[in-house]
N, C-alpha and C. Protein backbone atom coordinates (compact mmCIF):
# COMPACT_ATOMS: atom_id res chain seq x y z
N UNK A 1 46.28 50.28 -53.69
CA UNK A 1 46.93 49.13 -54.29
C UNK A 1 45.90 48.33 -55.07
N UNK A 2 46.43 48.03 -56.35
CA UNK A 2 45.40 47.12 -57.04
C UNK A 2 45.83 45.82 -57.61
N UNK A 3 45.00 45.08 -57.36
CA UNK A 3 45.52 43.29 -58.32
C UNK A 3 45.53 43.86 -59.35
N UNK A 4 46.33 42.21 -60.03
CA UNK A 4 46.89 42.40 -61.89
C UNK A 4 45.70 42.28 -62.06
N UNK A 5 44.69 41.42 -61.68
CA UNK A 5 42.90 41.14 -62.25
C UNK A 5 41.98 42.87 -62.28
N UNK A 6 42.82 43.62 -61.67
CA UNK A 6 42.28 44.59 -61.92
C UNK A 6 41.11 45.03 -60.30
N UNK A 7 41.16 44.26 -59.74
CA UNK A 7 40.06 44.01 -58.13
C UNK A 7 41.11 44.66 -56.62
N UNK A 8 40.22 45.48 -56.23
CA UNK A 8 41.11 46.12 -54.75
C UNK A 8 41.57 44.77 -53.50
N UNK A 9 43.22 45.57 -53.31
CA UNK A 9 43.14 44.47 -52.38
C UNK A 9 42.55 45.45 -50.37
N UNK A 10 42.69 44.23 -49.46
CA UNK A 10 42.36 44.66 -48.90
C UNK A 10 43.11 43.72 -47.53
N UNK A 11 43.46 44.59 -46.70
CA UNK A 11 44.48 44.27 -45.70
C UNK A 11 44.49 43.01 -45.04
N UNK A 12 45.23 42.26 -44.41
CA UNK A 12 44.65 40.93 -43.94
C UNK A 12 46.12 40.17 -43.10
N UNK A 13 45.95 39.30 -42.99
CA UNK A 13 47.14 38.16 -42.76
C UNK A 13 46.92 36.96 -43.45
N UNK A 14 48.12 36.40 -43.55
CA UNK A 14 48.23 35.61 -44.01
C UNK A 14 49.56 34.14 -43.94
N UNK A 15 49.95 32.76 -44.35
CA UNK A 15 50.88 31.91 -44.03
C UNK A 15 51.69 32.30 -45.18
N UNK A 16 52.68 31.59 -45.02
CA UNK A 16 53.64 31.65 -46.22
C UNK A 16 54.36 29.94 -45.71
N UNK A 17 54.80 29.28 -47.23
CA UNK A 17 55.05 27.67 -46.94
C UNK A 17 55.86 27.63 -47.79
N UNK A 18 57.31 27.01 -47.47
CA UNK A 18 57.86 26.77 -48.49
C UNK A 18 58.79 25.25 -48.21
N UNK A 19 58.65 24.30 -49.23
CA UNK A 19 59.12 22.76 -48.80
C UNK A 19 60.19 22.64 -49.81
N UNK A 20 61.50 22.28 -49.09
CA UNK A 20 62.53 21.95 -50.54
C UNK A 20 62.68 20.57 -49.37
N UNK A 21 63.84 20.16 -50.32
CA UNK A 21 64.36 18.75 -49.93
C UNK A 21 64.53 18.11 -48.41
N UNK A 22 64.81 18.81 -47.88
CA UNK A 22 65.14 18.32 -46.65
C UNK A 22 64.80 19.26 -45.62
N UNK A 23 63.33 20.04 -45.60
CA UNK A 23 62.88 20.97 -44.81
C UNK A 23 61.70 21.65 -45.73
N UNK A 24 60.55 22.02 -44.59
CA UNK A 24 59.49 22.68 -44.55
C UNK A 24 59.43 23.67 -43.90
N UNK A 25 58.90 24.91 -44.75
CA UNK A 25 58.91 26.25 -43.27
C UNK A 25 58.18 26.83 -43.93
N UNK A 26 57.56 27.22 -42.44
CA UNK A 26 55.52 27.94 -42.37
C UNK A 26 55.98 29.40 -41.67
N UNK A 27 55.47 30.43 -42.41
CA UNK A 27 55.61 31.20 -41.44
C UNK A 27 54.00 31.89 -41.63
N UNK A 28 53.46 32.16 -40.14
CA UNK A 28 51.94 32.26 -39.77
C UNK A 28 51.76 33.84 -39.63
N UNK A 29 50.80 34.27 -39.47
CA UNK A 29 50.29 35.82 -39.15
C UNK A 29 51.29 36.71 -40.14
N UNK A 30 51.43 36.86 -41.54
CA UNK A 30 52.24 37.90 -42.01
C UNK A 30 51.13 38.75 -42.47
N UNK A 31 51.66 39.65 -42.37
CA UNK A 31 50.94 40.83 -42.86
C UNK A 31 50.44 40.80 -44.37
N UNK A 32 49.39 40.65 -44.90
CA UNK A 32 49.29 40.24 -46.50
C UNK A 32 47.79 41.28 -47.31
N UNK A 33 47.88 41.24 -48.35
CA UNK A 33 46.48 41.85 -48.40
C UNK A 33 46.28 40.80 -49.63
N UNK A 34 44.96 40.96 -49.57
CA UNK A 34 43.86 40.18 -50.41
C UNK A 34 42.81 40.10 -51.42
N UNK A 35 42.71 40.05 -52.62
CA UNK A 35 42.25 40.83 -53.51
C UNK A 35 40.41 40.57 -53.62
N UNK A 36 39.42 41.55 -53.68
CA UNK A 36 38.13 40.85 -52.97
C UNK A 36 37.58 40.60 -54.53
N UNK A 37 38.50 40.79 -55.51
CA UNK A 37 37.89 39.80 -56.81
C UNK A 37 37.74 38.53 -57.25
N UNK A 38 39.23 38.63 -57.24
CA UNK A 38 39.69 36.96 -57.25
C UNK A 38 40.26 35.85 -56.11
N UNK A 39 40.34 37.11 -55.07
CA UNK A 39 41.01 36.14 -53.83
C UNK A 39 42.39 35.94 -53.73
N UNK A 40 42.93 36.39 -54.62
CA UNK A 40 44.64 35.99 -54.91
C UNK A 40 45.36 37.33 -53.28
N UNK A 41 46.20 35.65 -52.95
CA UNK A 41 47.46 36.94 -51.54
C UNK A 41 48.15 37.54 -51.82
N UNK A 42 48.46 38.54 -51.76
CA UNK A 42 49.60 38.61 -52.00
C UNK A 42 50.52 39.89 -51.15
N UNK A 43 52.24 39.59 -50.69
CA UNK A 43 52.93 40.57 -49.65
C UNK A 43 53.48 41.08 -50.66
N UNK A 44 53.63 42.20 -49.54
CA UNK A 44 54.62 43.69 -50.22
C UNK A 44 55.97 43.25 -50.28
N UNK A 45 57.02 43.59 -51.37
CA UNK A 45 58.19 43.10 -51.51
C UNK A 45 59.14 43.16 -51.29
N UNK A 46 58.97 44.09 -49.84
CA UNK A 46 60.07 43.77 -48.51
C UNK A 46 59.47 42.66 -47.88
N UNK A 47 58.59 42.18 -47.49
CA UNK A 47 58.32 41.08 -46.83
C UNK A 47 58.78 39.40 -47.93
N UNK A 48 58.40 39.66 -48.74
CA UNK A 48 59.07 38.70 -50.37
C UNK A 48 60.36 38.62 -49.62
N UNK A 49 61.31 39.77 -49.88
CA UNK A 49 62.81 39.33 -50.39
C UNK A 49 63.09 38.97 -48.26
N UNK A 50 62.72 39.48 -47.76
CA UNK A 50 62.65 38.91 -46.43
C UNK A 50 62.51 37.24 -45.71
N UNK A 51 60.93 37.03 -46.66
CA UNK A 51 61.11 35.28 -46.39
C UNK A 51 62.41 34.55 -47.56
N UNK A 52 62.50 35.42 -48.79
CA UNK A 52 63.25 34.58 -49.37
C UNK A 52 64.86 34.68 -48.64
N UNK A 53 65.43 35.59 -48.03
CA UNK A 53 66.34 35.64 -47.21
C UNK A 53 66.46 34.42 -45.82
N UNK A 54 65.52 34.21 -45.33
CA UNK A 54 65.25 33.56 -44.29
C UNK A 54 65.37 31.57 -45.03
N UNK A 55 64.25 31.74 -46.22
CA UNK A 55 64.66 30.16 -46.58
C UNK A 55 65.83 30.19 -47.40
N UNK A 56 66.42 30.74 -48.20
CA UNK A 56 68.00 30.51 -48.36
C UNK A 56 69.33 30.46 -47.39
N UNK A 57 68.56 31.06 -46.09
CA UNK A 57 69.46 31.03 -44.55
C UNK A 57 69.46 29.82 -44.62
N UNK A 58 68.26 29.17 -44.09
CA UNK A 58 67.81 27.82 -43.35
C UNK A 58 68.54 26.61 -44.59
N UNK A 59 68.13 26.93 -45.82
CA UNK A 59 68.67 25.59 -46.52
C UNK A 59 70.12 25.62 -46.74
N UNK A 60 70.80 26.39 -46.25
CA UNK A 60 72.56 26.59 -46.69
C UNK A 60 72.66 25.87 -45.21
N UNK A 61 72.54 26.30 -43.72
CA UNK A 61 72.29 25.30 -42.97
C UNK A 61 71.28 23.96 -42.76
N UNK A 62 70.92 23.61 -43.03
CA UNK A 62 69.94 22.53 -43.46
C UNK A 62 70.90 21.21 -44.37
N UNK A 63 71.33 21.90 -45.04
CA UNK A 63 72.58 21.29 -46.33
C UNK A 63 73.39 20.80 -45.15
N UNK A 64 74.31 21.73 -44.66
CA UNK A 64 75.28 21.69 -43.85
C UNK A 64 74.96 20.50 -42.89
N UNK A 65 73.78 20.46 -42.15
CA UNK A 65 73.31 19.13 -41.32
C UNK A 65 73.65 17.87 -41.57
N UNK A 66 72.62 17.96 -43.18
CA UNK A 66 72.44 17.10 -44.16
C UNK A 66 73.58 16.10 -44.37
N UNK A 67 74.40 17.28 -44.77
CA UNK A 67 75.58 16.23 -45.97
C UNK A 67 76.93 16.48 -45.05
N UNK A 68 76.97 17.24 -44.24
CA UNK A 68 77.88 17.14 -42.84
C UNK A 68 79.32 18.40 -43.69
N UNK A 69 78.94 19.01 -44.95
CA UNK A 69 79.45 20.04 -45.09
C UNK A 69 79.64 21.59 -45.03
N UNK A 70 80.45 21.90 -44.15
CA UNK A 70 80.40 23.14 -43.92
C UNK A 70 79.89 24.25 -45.39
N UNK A 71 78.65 25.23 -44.93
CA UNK A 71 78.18 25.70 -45.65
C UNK A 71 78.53 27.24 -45.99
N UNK A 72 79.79 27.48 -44.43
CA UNK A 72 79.98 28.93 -44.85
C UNK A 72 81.48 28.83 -45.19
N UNK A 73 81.26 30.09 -46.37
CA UNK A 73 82.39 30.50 -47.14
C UNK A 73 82.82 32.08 -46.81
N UNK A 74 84.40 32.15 -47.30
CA UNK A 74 84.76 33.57 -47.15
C UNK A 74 83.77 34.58 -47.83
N UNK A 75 83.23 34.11 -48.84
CA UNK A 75 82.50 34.99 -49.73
C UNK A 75 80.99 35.34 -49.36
N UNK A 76 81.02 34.85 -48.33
CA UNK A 76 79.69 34.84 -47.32
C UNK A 76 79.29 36.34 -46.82
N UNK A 77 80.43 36.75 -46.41
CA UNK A 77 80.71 37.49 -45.32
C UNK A 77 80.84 39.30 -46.01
């Protein structure tokens, strides 16, 4: 596997953080590799569409808390 900079990455862990309006979420120890040129993290893109699954979970409930409206729909499902 190689960075866009062109530098090997190399296996590691790593956080992932993401803050919208009404919630923060850390997730610690992911599996990440690391590029020993520039330093840039970066996950494989099952783990990507994975956290992005997880914070579009949390803020459709999060909303729902929020504004006291039910967030699930037939089209959910």
């Amino acid at each position: 596997m190689e960075c866009s900079c062109g530098g090997n990455l190399i296996d590691g862990k790593s956080s992932y953080r993401a803050s919208k309006d009404n919630f923060c979420f850390i997730v610690e120890n992911i599996k990440a590799y690391q590029c020993v040129k520039c330093g840039k993290i970066l996950f494989s893109e099952e783990t990507v569409n994975k956290i992005k699954k997880m914070v579009n979970k949390i803020e459709k409930e999060i909303n729902e808390i929020v504004t006291g409206t039910p967030s699930i729909h037939i089209y959910d499902y």
